[in-house]
C-alpha atoms as a PDB file:
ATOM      1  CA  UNK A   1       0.000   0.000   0.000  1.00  0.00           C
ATOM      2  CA  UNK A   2       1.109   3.380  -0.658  1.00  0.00           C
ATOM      3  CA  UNK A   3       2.017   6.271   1.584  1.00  0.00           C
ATOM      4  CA  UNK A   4       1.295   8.760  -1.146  1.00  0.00           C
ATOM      5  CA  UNK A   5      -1.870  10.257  -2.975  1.00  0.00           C
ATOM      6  CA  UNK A   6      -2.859  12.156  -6.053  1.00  0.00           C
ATOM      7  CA  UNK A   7      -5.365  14.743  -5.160  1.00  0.00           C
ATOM      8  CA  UNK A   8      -7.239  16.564  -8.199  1.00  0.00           C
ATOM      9  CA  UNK A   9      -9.116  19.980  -7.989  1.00  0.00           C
ATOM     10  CA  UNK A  10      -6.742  21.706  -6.588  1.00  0.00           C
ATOM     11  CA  UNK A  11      -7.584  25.472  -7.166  1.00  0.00           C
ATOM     12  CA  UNK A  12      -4.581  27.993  -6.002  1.00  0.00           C
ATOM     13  CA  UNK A  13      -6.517  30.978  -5.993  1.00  0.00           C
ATOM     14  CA  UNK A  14      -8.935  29.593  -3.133  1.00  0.00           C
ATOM     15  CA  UNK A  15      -6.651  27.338  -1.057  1.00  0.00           C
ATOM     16  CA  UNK A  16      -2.683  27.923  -0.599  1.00  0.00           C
ATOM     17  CA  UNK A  17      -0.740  24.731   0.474  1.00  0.00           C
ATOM     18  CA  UNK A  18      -0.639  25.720   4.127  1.00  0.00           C
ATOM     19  CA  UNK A  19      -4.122  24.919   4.075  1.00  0.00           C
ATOM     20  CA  UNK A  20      -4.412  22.332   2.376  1.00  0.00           C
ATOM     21  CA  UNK A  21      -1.466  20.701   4.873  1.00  0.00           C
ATOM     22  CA  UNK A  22      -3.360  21.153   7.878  1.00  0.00           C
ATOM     23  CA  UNK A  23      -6.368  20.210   6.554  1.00  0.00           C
ATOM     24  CA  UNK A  24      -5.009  17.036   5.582  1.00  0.00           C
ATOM     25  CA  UNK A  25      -3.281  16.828   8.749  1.00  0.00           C
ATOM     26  CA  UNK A  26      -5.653  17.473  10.557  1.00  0.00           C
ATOM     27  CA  UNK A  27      -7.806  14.951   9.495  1.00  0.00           C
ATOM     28  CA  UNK A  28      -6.073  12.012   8.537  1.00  0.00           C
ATOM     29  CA  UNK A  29      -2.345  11.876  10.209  1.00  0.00           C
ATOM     30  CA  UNK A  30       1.021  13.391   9.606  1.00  0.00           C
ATOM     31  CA  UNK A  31       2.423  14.621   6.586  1.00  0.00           C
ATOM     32  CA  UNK A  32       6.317  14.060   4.952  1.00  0.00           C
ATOM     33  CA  UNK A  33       5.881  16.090   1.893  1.00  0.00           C
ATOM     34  CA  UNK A  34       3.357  17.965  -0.744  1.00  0.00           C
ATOM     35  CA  UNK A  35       4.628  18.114  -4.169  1.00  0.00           C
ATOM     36  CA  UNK A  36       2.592  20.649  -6.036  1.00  0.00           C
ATOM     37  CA  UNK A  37       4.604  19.965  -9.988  1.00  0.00           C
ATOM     38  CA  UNK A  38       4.535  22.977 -12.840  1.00  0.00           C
ATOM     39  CA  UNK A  39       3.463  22.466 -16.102  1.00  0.00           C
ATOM     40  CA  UNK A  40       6.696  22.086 -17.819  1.00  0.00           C
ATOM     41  CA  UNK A  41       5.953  24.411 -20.725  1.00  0.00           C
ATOM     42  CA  UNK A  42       3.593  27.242 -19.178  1.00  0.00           C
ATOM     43  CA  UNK A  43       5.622  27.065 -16.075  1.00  0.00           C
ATOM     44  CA  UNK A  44       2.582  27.443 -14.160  1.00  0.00           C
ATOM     45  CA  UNK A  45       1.343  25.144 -11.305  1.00  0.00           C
ATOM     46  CA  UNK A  46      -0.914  22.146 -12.075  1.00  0.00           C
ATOM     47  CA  UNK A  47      -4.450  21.925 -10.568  1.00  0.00           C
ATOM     48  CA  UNK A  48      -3.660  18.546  -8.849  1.00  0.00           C
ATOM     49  CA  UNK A  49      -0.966  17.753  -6.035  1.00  0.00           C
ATOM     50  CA  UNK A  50       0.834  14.756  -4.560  1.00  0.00           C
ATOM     51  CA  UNK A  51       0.862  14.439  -0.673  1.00  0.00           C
ATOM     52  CA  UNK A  52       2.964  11.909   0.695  1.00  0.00           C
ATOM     53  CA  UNK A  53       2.262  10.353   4.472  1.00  0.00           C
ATOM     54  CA  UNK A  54       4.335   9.329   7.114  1.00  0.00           C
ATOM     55  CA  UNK A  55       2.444   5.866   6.952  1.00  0.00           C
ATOM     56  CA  UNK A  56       0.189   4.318   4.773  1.00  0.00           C
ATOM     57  CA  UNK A  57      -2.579   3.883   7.402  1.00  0.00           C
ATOM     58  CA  UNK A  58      -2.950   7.886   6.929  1.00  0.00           C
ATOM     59  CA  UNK A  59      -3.121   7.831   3.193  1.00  0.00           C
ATOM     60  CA  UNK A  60      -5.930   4.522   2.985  1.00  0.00           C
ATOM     61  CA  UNK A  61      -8.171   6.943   5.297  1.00  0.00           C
ATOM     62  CA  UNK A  62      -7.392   9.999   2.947  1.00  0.00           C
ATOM     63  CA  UNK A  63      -8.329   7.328  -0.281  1.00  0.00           C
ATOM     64  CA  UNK A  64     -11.440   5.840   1.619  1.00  0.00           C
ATOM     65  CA  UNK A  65     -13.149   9.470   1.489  1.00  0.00           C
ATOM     66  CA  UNK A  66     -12.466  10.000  -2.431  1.00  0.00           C
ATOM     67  CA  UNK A  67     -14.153  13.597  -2.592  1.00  0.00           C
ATOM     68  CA  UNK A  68     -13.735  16.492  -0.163  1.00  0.00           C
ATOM     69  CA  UNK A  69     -14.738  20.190  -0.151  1.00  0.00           C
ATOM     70  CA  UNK A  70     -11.826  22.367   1.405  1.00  0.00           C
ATOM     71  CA  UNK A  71     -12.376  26.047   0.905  1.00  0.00           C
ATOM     72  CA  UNK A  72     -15.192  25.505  -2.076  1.00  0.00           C
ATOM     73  CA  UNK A  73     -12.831  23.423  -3.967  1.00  0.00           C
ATOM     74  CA  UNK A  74     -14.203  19.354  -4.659  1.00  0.00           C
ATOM     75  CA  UNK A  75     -10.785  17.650  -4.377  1.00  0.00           C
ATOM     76  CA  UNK A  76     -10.452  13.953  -5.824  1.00  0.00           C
ATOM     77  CA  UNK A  77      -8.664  11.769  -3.486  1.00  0.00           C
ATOM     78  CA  UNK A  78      -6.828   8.461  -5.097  1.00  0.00           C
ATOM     79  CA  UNK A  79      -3.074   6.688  -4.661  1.00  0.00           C
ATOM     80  CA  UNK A  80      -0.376   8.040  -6.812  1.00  0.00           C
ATOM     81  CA  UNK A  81       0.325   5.744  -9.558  1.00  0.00           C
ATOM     82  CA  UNK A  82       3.759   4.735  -9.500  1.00  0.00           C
ATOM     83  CA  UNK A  83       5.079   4.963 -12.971  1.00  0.00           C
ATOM     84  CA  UNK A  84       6.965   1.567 -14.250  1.00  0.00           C
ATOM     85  CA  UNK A  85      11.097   2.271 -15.651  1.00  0.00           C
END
């Protein structure tokens, strides 16, 4: 099971990463890292973000609620697919 998840939705002008840290957080356990990537030609940050867990116990309860509303964004909750080399 993974420790990480793929969260679409994301809108930057309504929610800055603080919040959406302790929101996760806050409601389903401690956080090692958000990764929020740029679109490689524009530059500009991507509407989705990858949060990674300390344990995978946190990210299965983050998965298990699929949709959430933070701030009057609908965020879509799912693991990070691990690409194969």
């Amino acid at each position: 099971m993974s420790d990480t998840i793929f969260v679409s939705g994301f809108d930057k002008r309504r929610t800055d990463i603080e919040d959406v840290y302790n929101f996760f957080k806050s409601k389903y356990g401690p956080i090692k890292d958000i990764q929020h990537p740029k679109d490689p030609k524009t530059g500009r940050k991507q509407a989705f973000l990858f949060i990674e867990f300390e344990d995978a116990k946190s990210a299965e309860n983050a998965v298990s609620d699929t949709l959430c509303n933070l701030q009057g964004a609908k965020l879509i909750i799912n693991y990070k697919i691990k690409k194969e080399s």
